[in-house]
C-alpha atoms as a PDB file:
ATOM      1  CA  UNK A   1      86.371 119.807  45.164  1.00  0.00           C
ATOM      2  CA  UNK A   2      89.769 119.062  45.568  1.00  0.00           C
ATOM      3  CA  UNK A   3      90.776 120.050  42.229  1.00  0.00           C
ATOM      4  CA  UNK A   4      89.709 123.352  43.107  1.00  0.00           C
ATOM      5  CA  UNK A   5      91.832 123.333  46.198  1.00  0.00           C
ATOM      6  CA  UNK A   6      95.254 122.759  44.273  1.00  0.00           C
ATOM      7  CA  UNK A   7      94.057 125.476  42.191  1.00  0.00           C
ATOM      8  CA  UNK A   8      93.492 127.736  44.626  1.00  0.00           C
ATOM      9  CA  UNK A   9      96.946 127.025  45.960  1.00  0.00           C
ATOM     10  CA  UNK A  10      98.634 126.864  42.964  1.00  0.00           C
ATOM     11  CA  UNK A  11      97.604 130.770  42.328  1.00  0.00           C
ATOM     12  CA  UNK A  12      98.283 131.919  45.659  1.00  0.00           C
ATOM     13  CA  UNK A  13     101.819 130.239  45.093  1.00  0.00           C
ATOM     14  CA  UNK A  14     102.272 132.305  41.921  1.00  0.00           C
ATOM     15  CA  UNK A  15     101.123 135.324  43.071  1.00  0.00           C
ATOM     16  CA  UNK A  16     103.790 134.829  45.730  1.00  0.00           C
ATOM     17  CA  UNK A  17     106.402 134.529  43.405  1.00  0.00           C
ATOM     18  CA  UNK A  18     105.437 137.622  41.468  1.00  0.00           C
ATOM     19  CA  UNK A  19     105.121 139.564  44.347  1.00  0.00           C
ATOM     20  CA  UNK A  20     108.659 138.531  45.918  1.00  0.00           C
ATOM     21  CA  UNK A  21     110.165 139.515  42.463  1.00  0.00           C
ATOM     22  CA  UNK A  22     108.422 142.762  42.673  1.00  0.00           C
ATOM     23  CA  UNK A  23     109.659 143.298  46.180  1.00  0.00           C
ATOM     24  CA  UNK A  24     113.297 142.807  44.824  1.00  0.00           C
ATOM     25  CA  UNK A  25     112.697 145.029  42.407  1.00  0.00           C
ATOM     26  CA  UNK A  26     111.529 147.888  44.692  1.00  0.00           C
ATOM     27  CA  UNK A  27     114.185 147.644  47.053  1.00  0.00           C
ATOM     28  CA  UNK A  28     117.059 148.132  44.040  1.00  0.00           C
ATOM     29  CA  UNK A  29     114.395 151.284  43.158  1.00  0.00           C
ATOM     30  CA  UNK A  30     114.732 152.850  46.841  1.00  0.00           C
ATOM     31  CA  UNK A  31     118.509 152.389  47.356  1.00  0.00           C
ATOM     32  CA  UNK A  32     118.828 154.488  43.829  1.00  0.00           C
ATOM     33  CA  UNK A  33     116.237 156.848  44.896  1.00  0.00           C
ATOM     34  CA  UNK A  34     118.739 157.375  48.459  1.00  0.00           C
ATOM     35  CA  UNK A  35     121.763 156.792  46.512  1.00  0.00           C
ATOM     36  CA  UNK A  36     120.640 159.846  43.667  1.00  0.00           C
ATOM     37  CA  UNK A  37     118.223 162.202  45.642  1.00  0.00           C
ATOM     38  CA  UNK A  38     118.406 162.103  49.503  1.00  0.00           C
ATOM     39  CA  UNK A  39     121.439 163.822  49.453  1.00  0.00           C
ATOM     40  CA  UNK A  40     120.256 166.766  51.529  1.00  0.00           C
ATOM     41  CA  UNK A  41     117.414 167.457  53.410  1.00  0.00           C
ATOM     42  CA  UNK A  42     115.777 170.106  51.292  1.00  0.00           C
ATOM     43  CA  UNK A  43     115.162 167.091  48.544  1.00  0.00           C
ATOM     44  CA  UNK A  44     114.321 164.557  50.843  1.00  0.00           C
ATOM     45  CA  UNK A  45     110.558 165.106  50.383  1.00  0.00           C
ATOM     46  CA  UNK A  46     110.502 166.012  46.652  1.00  0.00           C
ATOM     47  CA  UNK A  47     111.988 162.470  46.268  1.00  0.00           C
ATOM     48  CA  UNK A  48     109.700 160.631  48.421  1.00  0.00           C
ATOM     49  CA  UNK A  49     106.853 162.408  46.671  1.00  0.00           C
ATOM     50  CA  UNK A  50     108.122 161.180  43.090  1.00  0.00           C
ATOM     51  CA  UNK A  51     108.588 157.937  44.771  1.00  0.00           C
ATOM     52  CA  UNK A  52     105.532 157.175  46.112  1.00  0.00           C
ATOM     53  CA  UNK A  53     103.871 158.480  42.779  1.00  0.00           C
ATOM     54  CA  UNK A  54     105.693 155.962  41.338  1.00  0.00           C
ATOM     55  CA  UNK A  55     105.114 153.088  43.152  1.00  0.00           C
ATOM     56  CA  UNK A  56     101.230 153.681  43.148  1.00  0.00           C
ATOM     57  CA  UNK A  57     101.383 154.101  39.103  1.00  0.00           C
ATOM     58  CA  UNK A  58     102.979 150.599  39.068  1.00  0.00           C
ATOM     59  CA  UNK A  59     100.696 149.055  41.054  1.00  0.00           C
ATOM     60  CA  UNK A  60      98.096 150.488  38.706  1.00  0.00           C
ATOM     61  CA  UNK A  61      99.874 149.360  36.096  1.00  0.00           C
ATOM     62  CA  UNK A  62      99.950 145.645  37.364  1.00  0.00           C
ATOM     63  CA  UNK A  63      96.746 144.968  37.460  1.00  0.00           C
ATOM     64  CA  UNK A  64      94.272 142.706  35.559  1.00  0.00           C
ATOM     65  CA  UNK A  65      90.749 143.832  36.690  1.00  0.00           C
ATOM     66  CA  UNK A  66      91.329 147.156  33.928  1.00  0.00           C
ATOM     67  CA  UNK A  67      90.595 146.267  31.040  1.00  0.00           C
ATOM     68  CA  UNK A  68      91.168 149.022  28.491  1.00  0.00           C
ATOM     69  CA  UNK A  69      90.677 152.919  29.179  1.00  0.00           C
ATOM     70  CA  UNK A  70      89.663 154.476  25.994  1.00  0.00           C
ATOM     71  CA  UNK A  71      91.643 157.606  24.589  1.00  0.00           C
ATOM     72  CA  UNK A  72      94.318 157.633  27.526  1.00  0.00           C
ATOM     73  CA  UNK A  73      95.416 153.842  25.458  1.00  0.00           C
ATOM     74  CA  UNK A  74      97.057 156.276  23.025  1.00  0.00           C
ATOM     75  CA  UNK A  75      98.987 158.344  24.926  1.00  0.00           C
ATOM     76  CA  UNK A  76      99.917 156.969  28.826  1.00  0.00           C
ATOM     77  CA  UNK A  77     101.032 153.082  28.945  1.00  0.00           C
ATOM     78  CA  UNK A  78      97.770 151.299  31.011  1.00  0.00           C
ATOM     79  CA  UNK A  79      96.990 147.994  32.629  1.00  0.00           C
ATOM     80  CA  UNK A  80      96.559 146.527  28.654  1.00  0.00           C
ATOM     81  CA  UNK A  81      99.764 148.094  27.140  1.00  0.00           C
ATOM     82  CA  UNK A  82     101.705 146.625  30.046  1.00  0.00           C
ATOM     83  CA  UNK A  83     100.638 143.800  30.059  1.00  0.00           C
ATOM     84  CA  UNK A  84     101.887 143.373  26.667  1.00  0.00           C
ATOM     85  CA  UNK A  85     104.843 143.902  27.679  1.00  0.00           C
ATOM     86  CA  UNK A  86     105.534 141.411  29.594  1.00  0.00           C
ATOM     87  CA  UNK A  87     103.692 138.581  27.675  1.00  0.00           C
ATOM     88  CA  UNK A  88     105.823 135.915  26.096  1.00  0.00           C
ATOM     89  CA  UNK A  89     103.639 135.722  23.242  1.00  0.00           C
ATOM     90  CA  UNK A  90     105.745 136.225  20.031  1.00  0.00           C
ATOM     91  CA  UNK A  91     103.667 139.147  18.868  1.00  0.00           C
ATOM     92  CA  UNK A  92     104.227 140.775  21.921  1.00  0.00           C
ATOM     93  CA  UNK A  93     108.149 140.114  22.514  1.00  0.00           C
ATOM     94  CA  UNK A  94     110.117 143.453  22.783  1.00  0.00           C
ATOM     95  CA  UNK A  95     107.202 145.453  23.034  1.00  0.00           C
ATOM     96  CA  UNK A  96     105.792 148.857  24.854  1.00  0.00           C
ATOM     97  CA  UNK A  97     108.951 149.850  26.683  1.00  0.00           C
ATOM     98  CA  UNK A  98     107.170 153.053  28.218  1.00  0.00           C
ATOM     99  CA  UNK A  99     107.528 153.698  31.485  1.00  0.00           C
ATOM    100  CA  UNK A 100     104.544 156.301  31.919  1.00  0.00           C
ATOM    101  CA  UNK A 101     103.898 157.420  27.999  1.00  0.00           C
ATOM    102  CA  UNK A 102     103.297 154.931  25.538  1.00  0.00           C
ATOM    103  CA  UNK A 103     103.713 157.668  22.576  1.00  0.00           C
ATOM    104  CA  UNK A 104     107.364 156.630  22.223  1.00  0.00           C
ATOM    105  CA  UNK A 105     106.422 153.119  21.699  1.00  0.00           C
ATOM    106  CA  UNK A 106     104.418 154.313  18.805  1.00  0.00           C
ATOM    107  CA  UNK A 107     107.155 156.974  17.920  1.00  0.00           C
ATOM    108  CA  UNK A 108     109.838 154.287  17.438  1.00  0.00           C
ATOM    109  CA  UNK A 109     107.729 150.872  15.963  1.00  0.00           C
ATOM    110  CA  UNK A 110     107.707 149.048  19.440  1.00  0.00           C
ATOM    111  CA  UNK A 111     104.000 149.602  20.187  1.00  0.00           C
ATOM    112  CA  UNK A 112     101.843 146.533  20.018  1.00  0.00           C
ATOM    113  CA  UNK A 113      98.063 146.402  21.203  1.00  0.00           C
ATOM    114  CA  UNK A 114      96.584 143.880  23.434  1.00  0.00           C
ATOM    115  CA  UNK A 115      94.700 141.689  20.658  1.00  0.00           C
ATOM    116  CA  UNK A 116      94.764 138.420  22.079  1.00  0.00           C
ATOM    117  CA  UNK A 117      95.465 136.623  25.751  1.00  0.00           C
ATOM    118  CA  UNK A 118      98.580 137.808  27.045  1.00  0.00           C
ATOM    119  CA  UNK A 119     100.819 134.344  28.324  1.00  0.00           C
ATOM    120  CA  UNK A 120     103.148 135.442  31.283  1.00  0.00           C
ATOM    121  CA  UNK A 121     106.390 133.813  31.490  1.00  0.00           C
ATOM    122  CA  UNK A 122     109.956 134.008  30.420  1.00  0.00           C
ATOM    123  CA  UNK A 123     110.616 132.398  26.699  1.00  0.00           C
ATOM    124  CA  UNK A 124     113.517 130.879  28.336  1.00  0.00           C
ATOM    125  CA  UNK A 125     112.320 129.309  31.462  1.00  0.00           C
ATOM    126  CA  UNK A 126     114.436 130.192  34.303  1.00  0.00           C
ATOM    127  CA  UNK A 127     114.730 126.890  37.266  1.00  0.00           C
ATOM    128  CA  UNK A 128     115.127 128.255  40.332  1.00  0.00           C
ATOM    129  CA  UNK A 129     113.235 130.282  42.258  1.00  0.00           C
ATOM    130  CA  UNK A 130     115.795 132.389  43.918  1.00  0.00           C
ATOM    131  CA  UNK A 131     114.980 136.493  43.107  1.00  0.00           C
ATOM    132  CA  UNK A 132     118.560 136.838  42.609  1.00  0.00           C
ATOM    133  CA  UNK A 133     119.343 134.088  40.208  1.00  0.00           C
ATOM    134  CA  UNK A 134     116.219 135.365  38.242  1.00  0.00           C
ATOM    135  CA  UNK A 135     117.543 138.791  38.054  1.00  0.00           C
ATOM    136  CA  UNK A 136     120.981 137.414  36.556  1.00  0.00           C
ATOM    137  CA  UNK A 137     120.167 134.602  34.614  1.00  0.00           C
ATOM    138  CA  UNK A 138     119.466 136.415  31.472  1.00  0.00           C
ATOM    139  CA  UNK A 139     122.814 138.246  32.022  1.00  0.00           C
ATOM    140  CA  UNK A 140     124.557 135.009  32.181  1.00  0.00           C
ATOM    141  CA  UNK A 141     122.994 133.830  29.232  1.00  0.00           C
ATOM    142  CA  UNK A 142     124.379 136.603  27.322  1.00  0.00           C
ATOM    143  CA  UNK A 143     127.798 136.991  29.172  1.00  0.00           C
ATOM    144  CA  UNK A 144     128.322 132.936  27.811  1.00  0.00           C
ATOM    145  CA  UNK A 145     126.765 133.690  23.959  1.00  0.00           C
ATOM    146  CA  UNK A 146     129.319 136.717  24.089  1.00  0.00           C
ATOM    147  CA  UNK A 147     132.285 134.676  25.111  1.00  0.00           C
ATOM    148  CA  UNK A 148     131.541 131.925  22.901  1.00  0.00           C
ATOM    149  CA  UNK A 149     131.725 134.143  20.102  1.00  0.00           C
ATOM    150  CA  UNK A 150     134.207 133.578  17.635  1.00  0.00           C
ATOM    151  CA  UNK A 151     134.668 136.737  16.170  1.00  0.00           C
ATOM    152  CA  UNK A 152     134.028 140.834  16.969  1.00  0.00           C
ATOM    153  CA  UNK A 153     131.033 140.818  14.986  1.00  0.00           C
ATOM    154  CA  UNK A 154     129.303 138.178  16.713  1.00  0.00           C
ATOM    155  CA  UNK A 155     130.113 139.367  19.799  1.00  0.00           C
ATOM    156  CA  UNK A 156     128.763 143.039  18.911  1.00  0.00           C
ATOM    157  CA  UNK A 157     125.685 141.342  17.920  1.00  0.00           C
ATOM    158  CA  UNK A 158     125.259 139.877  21.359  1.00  0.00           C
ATOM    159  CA  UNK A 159     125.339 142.564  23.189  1.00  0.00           C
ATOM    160  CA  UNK A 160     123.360 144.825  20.825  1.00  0.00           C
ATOM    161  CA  UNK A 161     120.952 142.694  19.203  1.00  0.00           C
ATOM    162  CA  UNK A 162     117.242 142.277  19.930  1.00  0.00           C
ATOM    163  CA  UNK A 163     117.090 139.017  22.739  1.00  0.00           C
ATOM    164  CA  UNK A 164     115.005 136.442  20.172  1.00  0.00           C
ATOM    165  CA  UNK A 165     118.074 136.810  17.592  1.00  0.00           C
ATOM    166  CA  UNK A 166     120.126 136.450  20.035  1.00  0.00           C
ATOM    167  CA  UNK A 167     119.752 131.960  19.167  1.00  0.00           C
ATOM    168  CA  UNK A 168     120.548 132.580  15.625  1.00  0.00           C
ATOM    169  CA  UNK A 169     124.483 133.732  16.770  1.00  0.00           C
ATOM    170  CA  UNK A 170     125.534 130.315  18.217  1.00  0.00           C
END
């Protein structure tokens, strides 16, 4: 019985994490959505419209209870394609970028389907739990691969290569 408790707890503490990340996250949305449309008054409510339209596709999006919706897999990114893309599975690294349509994934190679259990997590475990050293590490990471770089070619390749290469410069 008490394994079950710490089990229990342990989700709820994850699903804490992910939703204080997510919260992060929207805030930097709505100070670009004021910063870029609520310049006026006439736009205000266009804006909050596409914002709110927004937000409830991501929650959508961010669930695990969908499993896969048919036809609408091939063009719209779903619960399945997104979670793809953020699995840390190798197959799945770098994959389904689309924010609402997936048919640019499959345009431009980056499409992968959900074929086996997606593993959540960074490939590069991150130790802190602060939202803003999450957010940066990764940017770090790079800004100290570029500087380390001992020539403009290796440096280029930092900044414009795909992450998982990214190893193979230092």
């Amino acid at each position: 019985m008490a394994t079950a408790n710490i089990n229990i707890f342990d989700n709820l503490i994850n699903q804490i994490e992910i939703i204080n990340i997510a919260i992060l996250s929207l805030i930097v949305l709505e100070i670009f959505i004021d910063f870029f449309f609520y310049r006026n008054e006439r736009d205000f409510s266009e804006s909050m419209l596409a914002a709110e339209i927004s937000l409830l596709y991501q929650f959508f999006l961010h669930t695990k209870k969908i499993k896969k919706l048919g036809f609408l897999e091939l063009i719209f990114n779903t619960p399945s394609s997104h979670r793809v893309h953020h699995g840390s599975n190798q197959k799945y690294l770098d994959k389904n970028y689309g924010s609402i349509l997936i048919i640019w994934d499959r345009l431009f190679g980056t499409y992968q389907k959900e074929e086996e259990k997606v593993i959540y997590g960074l490939t590069k475990p991150v130790k802190s739990k602060n939202p803003l050293v999450i957010n940066i590490t990764e940017l770090s990471r790079t800004w100290k691969g570029f500087m380390q770089s001992e020539n403009l070619y290796k440096k280029a390749l930092w900044l414009f290569s795909r992450p998982q290469d990214s190893n193979l410069l230092i």
